[in-house]
PDB file of N, CA and C in Angstrom:
ATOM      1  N   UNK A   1      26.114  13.026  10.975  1.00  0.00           N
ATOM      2  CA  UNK A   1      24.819  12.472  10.661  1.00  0.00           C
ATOM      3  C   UNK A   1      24.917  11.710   9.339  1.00  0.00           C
ATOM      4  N   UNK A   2      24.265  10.515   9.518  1.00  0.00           N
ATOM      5  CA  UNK A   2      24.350   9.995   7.724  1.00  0.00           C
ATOM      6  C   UNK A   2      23.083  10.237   7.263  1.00  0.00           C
ATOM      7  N   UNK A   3      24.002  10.497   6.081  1.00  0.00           N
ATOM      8  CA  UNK A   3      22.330  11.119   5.180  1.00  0.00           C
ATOM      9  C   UNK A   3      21.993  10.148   4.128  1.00  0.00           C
ATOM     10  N   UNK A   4      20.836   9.396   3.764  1.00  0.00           N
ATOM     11  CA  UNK A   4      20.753   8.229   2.613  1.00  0.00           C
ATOM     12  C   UNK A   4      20.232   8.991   1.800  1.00  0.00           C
ATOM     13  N   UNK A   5      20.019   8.432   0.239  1.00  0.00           N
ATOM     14  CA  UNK A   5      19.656   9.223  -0.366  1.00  0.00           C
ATOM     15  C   UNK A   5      18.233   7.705  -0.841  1.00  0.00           C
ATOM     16  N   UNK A   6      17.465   7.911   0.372  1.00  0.00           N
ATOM     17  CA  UNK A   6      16.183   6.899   0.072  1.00  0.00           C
ATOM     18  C   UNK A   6      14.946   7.761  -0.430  1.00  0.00           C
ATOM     19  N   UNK A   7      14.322   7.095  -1.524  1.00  0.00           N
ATOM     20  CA  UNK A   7      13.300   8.184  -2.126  1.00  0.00           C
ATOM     21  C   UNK A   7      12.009   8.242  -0.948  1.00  0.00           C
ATOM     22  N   UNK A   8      11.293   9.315  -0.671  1.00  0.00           N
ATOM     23  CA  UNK A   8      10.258   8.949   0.200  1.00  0.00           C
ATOM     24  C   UNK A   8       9.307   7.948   0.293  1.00  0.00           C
ATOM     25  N   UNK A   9       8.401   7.742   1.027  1.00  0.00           N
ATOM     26  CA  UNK A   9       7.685   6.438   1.355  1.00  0.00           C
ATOM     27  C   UNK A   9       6.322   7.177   1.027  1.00  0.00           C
ATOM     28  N   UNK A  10       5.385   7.151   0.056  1.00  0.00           N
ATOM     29  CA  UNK A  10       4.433   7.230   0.029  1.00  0.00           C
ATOM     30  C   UNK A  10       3.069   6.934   1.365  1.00  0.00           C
ATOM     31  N   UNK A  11       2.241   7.783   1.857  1.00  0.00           N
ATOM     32  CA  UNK A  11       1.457   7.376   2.792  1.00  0.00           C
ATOM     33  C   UNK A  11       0.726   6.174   2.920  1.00  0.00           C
ATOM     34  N   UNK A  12       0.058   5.962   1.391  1.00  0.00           N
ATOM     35  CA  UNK A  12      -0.487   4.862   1.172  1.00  0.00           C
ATOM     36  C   UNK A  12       0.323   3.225   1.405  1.00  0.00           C
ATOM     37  N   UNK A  13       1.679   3.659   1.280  1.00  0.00           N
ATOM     38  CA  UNK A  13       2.425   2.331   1.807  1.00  0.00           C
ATOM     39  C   UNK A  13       2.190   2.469   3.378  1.00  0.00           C
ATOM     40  N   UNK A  14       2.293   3.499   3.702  1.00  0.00           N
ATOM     41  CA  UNK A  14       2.665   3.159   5.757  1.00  0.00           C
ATOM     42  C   UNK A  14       0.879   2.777   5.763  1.00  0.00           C
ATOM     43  N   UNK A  15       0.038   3.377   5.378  1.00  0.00           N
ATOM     44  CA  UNK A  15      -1.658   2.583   5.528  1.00  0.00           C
ATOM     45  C   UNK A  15      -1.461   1.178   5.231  1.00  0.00           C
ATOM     46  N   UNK A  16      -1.047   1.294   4.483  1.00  0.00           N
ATOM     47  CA  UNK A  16      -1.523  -0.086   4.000  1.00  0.00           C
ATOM     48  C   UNK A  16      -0.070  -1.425   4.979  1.00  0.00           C
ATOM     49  N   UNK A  17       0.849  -1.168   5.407  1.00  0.00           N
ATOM     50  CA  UNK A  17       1.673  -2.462   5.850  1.00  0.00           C
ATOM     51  C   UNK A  17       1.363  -2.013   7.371  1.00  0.00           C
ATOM     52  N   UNK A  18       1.712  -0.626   7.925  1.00  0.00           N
ATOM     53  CA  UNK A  18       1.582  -0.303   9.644  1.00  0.00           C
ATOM     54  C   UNK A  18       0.248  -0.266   9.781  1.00  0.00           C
ATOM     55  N   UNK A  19      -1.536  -0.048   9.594  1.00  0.00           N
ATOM     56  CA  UNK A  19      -2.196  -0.477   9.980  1.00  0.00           C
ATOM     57  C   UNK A  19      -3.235  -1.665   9.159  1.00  0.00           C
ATOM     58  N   UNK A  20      -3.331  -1.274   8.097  1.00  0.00           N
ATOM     59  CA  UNK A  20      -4.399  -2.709   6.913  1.00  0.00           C
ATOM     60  C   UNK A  20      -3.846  -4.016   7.215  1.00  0.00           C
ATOM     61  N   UNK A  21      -2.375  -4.015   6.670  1.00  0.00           N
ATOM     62  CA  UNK A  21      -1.829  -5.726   7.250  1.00  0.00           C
ATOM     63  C   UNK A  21      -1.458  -5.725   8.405  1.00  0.00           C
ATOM     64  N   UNK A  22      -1.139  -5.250   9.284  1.00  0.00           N
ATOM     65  CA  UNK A  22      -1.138  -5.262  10.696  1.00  0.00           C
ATOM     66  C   UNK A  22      -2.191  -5.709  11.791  1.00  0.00           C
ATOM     67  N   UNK A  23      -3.125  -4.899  11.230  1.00  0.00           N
ATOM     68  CA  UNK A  23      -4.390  -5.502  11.806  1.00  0.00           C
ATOM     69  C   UNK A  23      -5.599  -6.673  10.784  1.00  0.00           C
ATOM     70  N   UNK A  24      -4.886  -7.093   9.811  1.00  0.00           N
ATOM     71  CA  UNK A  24      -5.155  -8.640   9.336  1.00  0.00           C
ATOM     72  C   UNK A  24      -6.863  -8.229   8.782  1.00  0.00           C
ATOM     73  N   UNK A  25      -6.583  -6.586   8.167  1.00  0.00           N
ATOM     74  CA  UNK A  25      -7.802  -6.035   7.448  1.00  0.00           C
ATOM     75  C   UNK A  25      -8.141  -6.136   6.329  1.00  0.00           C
ATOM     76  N   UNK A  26      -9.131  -6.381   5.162  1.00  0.00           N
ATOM     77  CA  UNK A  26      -8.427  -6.219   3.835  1.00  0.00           C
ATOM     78  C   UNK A  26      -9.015  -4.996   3.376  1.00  0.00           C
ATOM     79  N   UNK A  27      -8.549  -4.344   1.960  1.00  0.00           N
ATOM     80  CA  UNK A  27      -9.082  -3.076   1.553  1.00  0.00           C
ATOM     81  C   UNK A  27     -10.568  -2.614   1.721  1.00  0.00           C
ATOM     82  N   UNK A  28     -11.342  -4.263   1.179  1.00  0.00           N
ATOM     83  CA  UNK A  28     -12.464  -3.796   1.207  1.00  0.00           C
ATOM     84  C   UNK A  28     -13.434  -3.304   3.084  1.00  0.00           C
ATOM     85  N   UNK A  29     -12.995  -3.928   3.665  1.00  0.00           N
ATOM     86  CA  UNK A  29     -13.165  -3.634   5.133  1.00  0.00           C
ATOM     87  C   UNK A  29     -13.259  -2.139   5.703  1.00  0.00           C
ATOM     88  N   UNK A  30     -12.123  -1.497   5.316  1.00  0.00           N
ATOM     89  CA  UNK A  30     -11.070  -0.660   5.633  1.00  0.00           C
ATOM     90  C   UNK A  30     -12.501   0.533   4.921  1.00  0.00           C
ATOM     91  N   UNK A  31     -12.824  -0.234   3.502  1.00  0.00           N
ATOM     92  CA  UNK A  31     -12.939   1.103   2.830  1.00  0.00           C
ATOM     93  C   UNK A  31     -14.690   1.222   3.446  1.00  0.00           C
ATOM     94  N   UNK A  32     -15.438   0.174   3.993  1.00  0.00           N
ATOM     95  CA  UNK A  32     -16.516  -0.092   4.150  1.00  0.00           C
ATOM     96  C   UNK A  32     -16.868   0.830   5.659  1.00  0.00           C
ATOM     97  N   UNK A  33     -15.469   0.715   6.054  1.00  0.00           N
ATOM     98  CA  UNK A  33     -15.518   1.145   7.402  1.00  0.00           C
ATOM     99  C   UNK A  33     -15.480   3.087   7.441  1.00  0.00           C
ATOM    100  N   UNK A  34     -14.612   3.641   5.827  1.00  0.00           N
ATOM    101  CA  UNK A  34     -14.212   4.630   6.165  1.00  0.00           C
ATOM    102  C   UNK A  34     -15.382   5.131   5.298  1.00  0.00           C
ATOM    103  N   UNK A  35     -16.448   4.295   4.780  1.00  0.00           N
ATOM    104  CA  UNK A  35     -17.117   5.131   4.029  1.00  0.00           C
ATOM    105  C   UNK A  35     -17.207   5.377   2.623  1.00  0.00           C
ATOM    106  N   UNK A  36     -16.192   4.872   2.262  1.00  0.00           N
ATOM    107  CA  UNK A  36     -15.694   5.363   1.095  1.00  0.00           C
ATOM    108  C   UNK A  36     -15.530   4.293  -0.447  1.00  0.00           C
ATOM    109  N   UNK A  37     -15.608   4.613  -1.786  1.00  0.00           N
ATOM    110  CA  UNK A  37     -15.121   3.086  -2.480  1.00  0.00           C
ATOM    111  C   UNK A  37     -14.107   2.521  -2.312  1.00  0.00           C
ATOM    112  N   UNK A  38     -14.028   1.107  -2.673  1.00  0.00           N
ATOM    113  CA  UNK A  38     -12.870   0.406  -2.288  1.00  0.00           C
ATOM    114  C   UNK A  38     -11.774   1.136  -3.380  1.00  0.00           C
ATOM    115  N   UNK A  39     -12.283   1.006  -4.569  1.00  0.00           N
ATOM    116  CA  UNK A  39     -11.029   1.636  -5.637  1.00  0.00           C
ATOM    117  C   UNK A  39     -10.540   2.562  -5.119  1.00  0.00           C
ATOM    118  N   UNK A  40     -10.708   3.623  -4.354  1.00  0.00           N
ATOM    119  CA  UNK A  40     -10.250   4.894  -4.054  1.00  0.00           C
ATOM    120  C   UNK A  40      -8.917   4.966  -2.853  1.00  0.00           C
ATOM    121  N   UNK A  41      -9.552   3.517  -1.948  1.00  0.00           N
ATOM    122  CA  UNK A  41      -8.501   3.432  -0.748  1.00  0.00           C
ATOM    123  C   UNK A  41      -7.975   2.381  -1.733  1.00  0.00           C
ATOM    124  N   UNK A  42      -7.814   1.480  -2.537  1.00  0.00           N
ATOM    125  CA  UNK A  42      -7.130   1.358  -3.393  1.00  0.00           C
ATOM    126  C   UNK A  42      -5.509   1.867  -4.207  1.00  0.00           C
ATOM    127  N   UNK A  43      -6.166   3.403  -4.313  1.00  0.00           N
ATOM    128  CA  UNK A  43      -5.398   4.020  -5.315  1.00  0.00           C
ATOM    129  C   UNK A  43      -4.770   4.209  -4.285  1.00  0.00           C
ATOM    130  N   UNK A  44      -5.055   5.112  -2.883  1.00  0.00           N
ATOM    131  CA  UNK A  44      -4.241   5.058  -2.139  1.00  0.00           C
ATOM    132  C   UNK A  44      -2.986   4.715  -1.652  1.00  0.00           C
ATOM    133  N   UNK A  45      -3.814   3.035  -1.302  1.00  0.00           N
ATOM    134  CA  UNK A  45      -2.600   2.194  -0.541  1.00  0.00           C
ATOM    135  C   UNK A  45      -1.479   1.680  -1.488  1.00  0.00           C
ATOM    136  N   UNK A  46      -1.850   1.721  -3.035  1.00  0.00           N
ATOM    137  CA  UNK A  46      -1.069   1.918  -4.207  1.00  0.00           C
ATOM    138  C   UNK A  46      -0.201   2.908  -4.500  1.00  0.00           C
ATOM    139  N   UNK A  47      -0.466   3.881  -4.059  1.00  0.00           N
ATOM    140  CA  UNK A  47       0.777   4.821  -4.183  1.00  0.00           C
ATOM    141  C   UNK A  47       0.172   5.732  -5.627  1.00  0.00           C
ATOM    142  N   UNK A  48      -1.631   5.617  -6.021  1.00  0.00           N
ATOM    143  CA  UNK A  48      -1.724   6.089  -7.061  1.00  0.00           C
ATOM    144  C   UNK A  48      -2.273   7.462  -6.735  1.00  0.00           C
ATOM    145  N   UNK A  49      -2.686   7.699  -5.462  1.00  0.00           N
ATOM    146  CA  UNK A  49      -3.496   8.923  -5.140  1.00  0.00           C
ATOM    147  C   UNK A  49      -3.102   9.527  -3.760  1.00  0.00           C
ATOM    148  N   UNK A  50      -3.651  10.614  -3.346  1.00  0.00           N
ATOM    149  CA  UNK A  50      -3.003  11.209  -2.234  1.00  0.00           C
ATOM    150  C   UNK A  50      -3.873  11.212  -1.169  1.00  0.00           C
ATOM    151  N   UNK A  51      -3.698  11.411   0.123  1.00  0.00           N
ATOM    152  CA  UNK A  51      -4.667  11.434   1.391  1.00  0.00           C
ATOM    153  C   UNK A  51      -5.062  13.059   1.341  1.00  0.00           C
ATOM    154  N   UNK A  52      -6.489  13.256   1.222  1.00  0.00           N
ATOM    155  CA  UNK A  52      -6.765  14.573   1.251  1.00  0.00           C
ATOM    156  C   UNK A  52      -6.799  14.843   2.870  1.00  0.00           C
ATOM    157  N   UNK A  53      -7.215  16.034   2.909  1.00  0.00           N
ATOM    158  CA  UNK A  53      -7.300  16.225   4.286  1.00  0.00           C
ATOM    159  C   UNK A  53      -8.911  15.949   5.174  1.00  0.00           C
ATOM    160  N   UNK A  54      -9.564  15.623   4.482  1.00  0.00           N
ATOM    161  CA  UNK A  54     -10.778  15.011   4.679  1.00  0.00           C
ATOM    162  C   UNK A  54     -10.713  13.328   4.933  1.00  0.00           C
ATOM    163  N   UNK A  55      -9.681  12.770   4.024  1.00  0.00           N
ATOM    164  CA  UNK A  55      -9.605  11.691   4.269  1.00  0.00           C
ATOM    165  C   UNK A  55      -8.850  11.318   5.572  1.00  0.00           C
ATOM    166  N   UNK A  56      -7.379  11.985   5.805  1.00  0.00           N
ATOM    167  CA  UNK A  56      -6.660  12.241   6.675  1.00  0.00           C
ATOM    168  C   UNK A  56      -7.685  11.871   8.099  1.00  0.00           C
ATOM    169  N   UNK A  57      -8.989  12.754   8.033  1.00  0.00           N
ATOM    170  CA  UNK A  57      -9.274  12.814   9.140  1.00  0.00           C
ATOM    171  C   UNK A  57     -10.156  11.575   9.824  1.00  0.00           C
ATOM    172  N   UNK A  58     -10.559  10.789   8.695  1.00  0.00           N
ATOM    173  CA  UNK A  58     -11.372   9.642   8.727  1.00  0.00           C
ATOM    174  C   UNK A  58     -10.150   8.445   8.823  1.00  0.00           C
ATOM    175  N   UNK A  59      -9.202   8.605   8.549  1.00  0.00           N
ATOM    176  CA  UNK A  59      -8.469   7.607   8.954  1.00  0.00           C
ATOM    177  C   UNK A  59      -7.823   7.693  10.402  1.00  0.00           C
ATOM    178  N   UNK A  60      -7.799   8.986  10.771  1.00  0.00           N
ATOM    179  CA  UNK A  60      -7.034   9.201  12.265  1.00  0.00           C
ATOM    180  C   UNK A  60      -8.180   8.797  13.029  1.00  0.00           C
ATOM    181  N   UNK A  61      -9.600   8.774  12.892  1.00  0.00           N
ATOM    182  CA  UNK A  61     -10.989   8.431  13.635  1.00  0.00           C
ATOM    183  C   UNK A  61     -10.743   6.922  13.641  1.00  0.00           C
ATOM    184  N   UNK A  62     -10.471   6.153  12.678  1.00  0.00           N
ATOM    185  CA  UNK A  62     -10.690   5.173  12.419  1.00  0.00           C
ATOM    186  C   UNK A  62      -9.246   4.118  12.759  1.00  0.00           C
ATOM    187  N   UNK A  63      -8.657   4.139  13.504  1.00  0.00           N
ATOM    188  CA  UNK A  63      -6.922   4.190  13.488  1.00  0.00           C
ATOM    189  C   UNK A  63      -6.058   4.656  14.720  1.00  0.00           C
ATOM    190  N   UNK A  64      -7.341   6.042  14.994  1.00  0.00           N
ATOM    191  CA  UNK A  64      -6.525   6.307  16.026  1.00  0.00           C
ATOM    192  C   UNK A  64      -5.344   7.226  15.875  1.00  0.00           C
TER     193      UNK A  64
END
């Protein structure tokens, strides 16, 4: 097996390139849609904050 030594991928990156730019969304959309402030899905898709499990669940509603 090869093993890399790649640092993990923050969630807020896979939100933000596999569904926000994918589906040609921008933050503020996203955040309008989940409810929530834009700064917050912000910090997120920045890599500055974490997906709670409340949020978790509004994005799997919203996403799929």
């Amino acid at each position: 097996m090869l093993k890399r030594n790649l640092p993990p991928v923050h969630p807020g990156e896979i939100l933000r390139e596999d569904y926000i730019n994918e589906h040609n969304l921008t933050i503020t959309e996203v955040a309008e849609g989940l409810g929530i402030a834009r700064a917050n899905l912000s910090a997120i898709v920045n890599g500055r904050a974490g997906i709670s499990p409340e949020m978790a669940v509004k994005l799997a509603e919203a996403f799929g």
